[in-house]
PDB file of N, CA and C in Angstrom:
ATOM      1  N   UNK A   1      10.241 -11.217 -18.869  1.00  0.00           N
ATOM      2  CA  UNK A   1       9.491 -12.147 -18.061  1.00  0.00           C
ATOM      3  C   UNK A   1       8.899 -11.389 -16.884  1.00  0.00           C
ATOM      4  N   UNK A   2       7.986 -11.545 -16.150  1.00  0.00           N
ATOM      5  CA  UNK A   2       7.213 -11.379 -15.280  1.00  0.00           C
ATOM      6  C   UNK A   2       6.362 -12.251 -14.576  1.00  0.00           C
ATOM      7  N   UNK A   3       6.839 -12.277 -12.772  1.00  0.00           N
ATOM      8  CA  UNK A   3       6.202 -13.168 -11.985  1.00  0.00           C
ATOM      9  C   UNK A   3       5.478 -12.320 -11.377  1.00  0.00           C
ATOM     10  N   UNK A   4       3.658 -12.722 -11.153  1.00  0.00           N
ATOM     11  CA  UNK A   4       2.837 -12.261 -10.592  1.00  0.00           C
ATOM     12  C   UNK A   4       2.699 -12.702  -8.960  1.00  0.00           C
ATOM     13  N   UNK A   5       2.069 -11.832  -7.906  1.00  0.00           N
ATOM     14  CA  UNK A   5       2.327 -12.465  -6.586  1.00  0.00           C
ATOM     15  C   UNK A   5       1.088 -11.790  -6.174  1.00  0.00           C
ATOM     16  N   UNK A   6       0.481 -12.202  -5.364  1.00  0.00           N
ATOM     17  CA  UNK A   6      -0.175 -11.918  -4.351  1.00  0.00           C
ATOM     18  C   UNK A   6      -1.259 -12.867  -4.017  1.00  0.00           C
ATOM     19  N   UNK A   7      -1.385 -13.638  -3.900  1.00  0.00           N
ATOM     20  CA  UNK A   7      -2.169 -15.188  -2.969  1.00  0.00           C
ATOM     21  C   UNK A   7      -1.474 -14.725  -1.689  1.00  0.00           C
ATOM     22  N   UNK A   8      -2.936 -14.212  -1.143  1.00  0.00           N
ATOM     23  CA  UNK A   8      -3.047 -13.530   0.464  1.00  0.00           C
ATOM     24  C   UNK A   8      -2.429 -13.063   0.920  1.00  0.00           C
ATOM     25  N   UNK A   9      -1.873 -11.704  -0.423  1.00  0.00           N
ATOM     26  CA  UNK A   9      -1.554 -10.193  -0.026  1.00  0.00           C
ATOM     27  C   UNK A   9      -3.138  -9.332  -0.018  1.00  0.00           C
ATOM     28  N   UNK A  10      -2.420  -8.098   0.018  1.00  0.00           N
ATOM     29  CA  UNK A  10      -3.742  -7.112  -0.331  1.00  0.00           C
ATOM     30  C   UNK A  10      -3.837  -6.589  -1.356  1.00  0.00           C
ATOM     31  N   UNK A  11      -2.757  -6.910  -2.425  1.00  0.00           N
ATOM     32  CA  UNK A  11      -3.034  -6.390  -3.988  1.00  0.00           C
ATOM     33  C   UNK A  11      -2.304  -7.333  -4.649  1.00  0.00           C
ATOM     34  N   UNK A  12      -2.262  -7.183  -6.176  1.00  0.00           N
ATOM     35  CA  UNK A  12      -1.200  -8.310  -6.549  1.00  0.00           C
ATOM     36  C   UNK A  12       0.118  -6.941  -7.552  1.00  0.00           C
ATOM     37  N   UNK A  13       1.274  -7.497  -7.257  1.00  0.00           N
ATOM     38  CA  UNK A  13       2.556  -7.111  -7.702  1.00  0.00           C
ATOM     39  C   UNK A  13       3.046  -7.739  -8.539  1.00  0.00           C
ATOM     40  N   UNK A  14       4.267  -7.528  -9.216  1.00  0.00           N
ATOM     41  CA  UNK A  14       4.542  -8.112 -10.354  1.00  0.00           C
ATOM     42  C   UNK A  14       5.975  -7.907 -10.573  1.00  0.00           C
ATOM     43  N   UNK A  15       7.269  -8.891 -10.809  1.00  0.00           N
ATOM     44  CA  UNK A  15       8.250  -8.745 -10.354  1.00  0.00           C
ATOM     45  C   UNK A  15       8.790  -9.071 -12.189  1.00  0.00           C
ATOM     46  N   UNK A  16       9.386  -8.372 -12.589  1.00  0.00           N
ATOM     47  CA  UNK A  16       9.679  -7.951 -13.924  1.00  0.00           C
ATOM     48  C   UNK A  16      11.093  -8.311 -14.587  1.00  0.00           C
ATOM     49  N   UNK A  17      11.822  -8.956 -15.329  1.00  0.00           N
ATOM     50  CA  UNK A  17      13.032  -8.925 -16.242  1.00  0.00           C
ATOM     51  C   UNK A  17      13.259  -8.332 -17.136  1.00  0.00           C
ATOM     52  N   UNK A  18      13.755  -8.002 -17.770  1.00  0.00           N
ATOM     53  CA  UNK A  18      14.458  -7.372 -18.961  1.00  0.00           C
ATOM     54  C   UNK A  18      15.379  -7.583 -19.727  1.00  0.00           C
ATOM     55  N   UNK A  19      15.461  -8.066 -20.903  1.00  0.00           N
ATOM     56  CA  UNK A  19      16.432  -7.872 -21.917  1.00  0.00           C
ATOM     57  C   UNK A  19      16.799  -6.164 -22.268  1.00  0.00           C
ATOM     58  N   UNK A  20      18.055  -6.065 -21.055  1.00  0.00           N
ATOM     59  CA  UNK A  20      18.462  -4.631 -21.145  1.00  0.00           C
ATOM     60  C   UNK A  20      19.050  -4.243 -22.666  1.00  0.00           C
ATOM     61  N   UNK A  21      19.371  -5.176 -23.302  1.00  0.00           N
ATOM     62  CA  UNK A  21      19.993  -4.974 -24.704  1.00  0.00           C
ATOM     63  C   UNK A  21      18.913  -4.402 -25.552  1.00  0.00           C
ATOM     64  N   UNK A  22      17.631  -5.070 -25.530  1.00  0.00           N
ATOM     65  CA  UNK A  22      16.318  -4.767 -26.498  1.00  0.00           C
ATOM     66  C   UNK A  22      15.777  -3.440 -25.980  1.00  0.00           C
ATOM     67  N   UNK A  23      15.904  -3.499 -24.547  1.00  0.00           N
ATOM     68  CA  UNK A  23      15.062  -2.140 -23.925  1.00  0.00           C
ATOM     69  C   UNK A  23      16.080  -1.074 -24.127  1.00  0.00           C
ATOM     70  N   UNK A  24      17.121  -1.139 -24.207  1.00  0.00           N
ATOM     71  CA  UNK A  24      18.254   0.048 -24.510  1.00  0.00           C
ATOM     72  C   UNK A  24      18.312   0.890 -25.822  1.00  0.00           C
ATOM     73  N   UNK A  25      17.347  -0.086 -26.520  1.00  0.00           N
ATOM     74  CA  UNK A  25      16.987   0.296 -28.239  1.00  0.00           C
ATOM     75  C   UNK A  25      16.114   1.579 -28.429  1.00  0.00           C
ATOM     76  N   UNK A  26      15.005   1.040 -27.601  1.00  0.00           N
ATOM     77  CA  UNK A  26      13.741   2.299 -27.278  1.00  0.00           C
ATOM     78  C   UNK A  26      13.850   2.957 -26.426  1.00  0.00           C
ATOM     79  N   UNK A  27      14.910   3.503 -24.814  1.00  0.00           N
ATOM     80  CA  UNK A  27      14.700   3.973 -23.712  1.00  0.00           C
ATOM     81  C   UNK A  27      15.999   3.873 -23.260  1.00  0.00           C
ATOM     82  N   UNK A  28      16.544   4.759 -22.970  1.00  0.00           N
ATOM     83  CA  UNK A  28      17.600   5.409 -22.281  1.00  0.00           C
ATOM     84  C   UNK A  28      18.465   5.275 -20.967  1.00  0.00           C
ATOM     85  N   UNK A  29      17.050   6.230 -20.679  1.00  0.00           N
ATOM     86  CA  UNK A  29      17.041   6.607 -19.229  1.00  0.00           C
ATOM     87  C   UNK A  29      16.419   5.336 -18.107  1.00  0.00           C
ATOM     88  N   UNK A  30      16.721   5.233 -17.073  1.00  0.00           N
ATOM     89  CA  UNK A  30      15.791   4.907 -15.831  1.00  0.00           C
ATOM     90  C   UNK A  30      14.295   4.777 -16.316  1.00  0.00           C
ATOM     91  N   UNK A  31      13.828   5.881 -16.115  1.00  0.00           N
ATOM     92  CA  UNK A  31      12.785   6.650 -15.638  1.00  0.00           C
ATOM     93  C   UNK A  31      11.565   6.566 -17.372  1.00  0.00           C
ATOM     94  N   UNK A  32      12.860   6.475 -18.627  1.00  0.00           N
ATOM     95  CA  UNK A  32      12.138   6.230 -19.710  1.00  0.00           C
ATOM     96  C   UNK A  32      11.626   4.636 -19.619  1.00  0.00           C
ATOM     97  N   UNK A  33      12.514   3.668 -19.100  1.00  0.00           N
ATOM     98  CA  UNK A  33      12.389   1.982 -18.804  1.00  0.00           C
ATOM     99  C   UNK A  33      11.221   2.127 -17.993  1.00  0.00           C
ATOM    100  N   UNK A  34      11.280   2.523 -17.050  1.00  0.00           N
ATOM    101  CA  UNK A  34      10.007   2.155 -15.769  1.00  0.00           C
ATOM    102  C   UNK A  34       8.686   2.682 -16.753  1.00  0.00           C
ATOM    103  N   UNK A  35       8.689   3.836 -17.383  1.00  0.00           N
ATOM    104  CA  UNK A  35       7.675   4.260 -18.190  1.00  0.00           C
ATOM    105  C   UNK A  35       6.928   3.281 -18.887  1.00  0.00           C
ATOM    106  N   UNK A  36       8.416   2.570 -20.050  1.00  0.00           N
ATOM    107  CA  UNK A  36       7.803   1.454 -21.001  1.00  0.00           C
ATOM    108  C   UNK A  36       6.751   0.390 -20.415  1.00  0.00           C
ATOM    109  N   UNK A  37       7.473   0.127 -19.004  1.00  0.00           N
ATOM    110  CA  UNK A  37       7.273  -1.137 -18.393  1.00  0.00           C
ATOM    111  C   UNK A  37       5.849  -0.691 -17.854  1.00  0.00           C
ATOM    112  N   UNK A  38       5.645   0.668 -17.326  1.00  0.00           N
ATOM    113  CA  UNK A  38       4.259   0.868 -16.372  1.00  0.00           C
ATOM    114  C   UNK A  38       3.411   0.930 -18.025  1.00  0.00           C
ATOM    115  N   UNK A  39       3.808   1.275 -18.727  1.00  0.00           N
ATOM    116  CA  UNK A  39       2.878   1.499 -20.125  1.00  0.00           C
ATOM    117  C   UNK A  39       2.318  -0.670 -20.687  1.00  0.00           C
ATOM    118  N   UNK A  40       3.474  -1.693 -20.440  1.00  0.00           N
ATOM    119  CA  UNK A  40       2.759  -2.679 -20.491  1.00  0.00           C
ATOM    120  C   UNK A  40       1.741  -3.215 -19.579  1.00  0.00           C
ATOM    121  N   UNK A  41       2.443  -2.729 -18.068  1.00  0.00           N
ATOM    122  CA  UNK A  41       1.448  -3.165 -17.262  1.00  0.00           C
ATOM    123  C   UNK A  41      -0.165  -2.511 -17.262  1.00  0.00           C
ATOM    124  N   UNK A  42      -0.175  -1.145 -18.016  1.00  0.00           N
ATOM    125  CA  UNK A  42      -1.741  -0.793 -17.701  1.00  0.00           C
ATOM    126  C   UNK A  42      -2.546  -1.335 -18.957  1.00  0.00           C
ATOM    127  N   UNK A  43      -1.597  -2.057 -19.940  1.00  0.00           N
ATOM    128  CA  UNK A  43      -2.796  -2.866 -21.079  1.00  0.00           C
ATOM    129  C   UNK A  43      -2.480  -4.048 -20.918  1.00  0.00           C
ATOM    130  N   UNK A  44      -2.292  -4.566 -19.677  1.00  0.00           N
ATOM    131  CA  UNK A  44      -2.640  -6.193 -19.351  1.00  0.00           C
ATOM    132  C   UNK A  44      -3.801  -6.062 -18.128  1.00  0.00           C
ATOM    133  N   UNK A  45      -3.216  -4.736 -17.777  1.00  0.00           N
ATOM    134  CA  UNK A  45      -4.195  -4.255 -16.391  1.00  0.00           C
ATOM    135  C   UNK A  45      -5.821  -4.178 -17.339  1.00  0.00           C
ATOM    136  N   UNK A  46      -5.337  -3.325 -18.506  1.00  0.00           N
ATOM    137  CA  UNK A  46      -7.061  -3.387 -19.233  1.00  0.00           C
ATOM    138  C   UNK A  46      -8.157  -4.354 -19.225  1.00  0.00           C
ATOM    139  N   UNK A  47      -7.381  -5.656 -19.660  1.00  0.00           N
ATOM    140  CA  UNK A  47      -8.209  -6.463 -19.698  1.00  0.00           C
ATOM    141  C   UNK A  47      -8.185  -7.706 -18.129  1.00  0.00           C
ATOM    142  N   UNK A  48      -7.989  -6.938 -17.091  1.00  0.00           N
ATOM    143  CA  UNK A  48      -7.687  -8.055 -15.832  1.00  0.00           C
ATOM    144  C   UNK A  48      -9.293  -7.311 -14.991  1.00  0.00           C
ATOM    145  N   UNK A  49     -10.232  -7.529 -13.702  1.00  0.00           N
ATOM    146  CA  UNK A  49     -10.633  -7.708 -13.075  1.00  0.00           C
ATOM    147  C   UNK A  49      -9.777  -6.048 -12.368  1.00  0.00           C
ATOM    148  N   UNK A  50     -10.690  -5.313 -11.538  1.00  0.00           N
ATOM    149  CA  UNK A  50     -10.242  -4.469 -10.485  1.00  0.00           C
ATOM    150  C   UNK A  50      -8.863  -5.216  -9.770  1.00  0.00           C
ATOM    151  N   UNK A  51      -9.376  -6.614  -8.554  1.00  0.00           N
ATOM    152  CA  UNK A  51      -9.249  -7.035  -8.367  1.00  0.00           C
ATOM    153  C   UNK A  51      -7.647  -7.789  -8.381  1.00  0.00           C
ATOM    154  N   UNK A  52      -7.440  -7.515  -9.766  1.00  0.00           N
ATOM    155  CA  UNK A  52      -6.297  -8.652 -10.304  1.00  0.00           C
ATOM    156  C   UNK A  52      -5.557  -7.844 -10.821  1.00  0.00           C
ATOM    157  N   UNK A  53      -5.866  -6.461 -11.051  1.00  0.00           N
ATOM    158  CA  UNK A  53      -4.985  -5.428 -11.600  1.00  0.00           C
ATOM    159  C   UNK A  53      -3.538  -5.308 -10.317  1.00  0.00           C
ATOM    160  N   UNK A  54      -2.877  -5.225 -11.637  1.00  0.00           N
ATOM    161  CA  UNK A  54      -1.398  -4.977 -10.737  1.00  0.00           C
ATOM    162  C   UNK A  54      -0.796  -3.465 -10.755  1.00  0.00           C
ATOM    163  N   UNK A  55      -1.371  -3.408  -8.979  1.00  0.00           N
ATOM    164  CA  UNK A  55      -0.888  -2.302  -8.494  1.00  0.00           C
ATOM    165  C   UNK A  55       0.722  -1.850  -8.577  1.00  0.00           C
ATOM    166  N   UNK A  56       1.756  -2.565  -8.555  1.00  0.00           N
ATOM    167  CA  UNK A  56       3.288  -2.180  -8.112  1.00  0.00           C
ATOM    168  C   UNK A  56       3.749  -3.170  -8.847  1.00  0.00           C
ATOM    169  N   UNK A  57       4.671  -2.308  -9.173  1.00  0.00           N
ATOM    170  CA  UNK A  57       6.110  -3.544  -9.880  1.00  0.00           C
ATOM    171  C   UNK A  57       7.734  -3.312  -9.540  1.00  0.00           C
ATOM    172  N   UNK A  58       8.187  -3.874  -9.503  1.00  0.00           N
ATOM    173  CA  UNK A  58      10.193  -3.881  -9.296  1.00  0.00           C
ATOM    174  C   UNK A  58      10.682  -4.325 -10.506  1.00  0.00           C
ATOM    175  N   UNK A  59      11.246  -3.685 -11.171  1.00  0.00           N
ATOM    176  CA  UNK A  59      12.249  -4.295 -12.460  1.00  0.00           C
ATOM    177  C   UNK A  59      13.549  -5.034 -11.655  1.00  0.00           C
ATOM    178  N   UNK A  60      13.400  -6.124 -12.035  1.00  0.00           N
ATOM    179  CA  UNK A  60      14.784  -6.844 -11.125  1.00  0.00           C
ATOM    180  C   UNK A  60      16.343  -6.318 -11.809  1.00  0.00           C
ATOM    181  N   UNK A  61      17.079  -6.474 -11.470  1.00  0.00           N
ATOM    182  CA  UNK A  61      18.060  -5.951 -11.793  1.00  0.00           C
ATOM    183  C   UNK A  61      18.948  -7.288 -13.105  1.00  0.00           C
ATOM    184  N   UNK A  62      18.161  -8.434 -12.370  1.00  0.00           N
ATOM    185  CA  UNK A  62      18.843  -9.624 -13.504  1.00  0.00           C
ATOM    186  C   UNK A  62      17.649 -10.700 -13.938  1.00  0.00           C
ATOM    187  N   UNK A  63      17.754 -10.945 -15.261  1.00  0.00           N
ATOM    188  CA  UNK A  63      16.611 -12.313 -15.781  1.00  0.00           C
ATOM    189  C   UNK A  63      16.881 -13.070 -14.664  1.00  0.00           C
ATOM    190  N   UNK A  64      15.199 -13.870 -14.545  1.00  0.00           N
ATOM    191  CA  UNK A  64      15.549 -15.338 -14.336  1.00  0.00           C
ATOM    192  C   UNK A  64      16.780 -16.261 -14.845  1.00  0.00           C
ATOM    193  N   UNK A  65      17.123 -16.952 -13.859  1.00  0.00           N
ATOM    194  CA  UNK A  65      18.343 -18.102 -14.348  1.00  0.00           C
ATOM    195  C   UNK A  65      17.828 -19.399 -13.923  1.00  0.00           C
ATOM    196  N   UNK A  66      18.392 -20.512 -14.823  1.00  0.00           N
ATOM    197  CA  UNK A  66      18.304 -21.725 -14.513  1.00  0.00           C
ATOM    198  C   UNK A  66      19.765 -22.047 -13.766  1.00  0.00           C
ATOM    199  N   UNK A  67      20.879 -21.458 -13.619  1.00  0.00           N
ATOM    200  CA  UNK A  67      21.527 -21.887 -13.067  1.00  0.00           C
ATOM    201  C   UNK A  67      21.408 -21.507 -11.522  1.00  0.00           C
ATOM    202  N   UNK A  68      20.629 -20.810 -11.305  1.00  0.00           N
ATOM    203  CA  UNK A  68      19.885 -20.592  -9.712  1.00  0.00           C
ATOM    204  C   UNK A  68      18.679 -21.298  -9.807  1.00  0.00           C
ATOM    205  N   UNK A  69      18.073 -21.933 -10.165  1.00  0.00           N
ATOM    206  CA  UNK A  69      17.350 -22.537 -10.411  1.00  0.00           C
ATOM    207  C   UNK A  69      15.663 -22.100  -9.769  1.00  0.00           C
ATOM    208  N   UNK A  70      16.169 -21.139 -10.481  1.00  0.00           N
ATOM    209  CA  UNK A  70      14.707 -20.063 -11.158  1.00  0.00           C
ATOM    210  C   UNK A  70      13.913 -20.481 -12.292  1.00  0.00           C
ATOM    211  N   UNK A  71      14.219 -21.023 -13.035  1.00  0.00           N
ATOM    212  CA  UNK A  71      13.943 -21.914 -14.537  1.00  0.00           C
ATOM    213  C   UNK A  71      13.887 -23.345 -14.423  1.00  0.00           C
ATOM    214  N   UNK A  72      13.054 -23.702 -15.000  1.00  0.00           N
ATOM    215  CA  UNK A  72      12.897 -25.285 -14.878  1.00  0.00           C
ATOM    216  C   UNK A  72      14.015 -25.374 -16.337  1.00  0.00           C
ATOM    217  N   UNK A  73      13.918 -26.859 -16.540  1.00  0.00           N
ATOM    218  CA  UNK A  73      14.918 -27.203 -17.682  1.00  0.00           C
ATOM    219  C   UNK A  73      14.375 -26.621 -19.319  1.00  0.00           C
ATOM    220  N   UNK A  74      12.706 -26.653 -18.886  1.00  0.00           N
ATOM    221  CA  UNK A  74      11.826 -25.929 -20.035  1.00  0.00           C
ATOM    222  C   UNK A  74      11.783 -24.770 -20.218  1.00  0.00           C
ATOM    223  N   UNK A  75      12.135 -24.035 -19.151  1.00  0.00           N
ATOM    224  CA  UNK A  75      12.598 -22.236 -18.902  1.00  0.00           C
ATOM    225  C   UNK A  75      11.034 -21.725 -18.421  1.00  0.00           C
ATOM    226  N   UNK A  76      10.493 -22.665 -17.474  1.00  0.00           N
ATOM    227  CA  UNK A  76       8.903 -22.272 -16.612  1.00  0.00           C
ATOM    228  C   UNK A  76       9.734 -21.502 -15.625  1.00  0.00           C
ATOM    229  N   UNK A  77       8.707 -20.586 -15.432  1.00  0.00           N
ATOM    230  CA  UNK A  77       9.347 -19.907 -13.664  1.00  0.00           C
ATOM    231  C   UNK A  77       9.016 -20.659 -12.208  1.00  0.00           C
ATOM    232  N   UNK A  78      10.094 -21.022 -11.658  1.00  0.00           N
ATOM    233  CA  UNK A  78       9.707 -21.818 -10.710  1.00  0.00           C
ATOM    234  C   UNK A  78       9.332 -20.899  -9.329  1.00  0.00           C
ATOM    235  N   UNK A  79       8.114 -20.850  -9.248  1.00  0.00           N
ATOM    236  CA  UNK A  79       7.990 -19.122  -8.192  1.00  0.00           C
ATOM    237  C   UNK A  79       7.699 -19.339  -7.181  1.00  0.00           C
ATOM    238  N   UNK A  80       8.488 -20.677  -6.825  1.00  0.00           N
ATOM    239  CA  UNK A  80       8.800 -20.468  -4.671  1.00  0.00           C
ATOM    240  C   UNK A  80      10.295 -19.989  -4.920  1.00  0.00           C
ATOM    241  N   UNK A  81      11.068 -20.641  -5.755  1.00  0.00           N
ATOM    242  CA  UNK A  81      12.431 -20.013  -5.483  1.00  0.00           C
ATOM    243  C   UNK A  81      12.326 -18.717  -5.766  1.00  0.00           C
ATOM    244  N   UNK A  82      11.846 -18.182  -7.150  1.00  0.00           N
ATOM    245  CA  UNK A  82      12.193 -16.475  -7.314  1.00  0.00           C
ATOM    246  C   UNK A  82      11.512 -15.593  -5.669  1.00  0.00           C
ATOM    247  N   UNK A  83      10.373 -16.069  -5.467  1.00  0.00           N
ATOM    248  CA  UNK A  83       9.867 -15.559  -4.921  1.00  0.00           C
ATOM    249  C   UNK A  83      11.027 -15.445  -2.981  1.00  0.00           C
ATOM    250  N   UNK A  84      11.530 -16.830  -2.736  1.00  0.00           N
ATOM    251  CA  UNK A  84      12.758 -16.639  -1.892  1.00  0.00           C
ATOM    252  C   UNK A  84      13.765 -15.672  -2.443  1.00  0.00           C
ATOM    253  N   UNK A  85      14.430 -15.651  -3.904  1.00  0.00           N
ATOM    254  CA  UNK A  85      15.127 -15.170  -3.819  1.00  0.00           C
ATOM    255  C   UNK A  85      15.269 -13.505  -4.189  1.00  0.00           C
ATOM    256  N   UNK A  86      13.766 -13.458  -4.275  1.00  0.00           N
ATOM    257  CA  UNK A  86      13.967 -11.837  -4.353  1.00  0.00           C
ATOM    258  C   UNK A  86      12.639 -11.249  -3.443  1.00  0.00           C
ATOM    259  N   UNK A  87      12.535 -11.894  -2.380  1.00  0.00           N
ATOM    260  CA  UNK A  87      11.643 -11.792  -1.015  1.00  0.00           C
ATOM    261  C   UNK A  87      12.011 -10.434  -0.572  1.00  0.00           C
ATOM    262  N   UNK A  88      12.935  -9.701  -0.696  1.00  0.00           N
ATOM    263  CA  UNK A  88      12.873  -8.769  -0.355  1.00  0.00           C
ATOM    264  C   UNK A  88      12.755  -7.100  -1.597  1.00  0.00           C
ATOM    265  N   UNK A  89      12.746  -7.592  -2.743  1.00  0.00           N
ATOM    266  CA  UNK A  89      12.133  -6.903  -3.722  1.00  0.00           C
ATOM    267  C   UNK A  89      10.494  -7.037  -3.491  1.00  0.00           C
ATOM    268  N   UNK A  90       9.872  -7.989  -2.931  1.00  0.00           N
ATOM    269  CA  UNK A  90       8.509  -8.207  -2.585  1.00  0.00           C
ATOM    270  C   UNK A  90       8.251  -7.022  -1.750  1.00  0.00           C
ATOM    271  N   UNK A  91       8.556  -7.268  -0.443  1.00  0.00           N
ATOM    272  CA  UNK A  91       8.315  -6.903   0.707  1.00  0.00           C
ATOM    273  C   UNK A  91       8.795  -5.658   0.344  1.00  0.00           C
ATOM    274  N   UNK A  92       9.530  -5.195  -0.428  1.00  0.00           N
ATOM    275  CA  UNK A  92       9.656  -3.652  -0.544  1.00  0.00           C
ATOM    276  C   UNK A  92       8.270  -2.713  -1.426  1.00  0.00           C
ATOM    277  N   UNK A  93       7.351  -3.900  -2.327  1.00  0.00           N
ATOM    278  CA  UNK A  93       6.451  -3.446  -3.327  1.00  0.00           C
ATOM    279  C   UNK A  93       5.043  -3.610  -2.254  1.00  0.00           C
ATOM    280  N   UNK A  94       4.980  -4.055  -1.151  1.00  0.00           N
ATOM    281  CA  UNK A  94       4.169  -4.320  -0.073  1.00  0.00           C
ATOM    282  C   UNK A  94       4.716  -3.492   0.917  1.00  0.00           C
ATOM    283  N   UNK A  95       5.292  -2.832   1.357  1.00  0.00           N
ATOM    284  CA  UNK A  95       6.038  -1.524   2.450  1.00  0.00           C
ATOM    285  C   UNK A  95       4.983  -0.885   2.186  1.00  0.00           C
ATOM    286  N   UNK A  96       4.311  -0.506   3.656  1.00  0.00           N
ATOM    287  CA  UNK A  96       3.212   0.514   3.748  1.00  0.00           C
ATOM    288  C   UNK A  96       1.841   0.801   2.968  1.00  0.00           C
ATOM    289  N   UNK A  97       1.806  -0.960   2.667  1.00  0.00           N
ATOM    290  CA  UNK A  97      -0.034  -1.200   2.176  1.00  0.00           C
ATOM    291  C   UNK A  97      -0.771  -1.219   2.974  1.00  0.00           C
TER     292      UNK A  97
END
């Protein structure tokens, strides 16, 4: 899963989940994961606007949950809470824009 952000930032970011079980299949390492992940973001980036291309991303450390109520009952992302609750994974992908 992936929540997009930036409504009146200066770029837009993109705050990322993982099924570490599936990604552990193809990629190892750290550094092989962030790879996979920067390799989806530049062919969604292909077809987006300068503009709308997503500069930065954070792999969160845990999926969305509905029992934090990150997930609606339909499993939508509800993105004032993620966005509270990982406000400071933000503000770290916005440090020194």
């Amino acid at each position: 899963e992936a929540l997009v952000v930036g409504d009146r930032r200066p770029y837009v970011v993109a705050l990322v989940t993982l099924n570490r079980e599936q990604v552990e299949k193809v990629a190892r390492t750290e550094h092989e994961i962030r790879a996979l992940v920067q390799q989806a973001v530049d062919g969604v980036n292909r077809d987006l606007g300068r503009s709308e291309h997503v500069r930065r991303f954070a792999i969160l450390p845990r999926e969305f949950e509905q029992e934090q109520a990150e997930l609606t009952p339909t499993l939508k992302v509800r993105r004032r809470v993620c966005e509270e609750h990982f406000r400071a994974e933000i503000d770290r992908l916005y440090a020194g824009a």
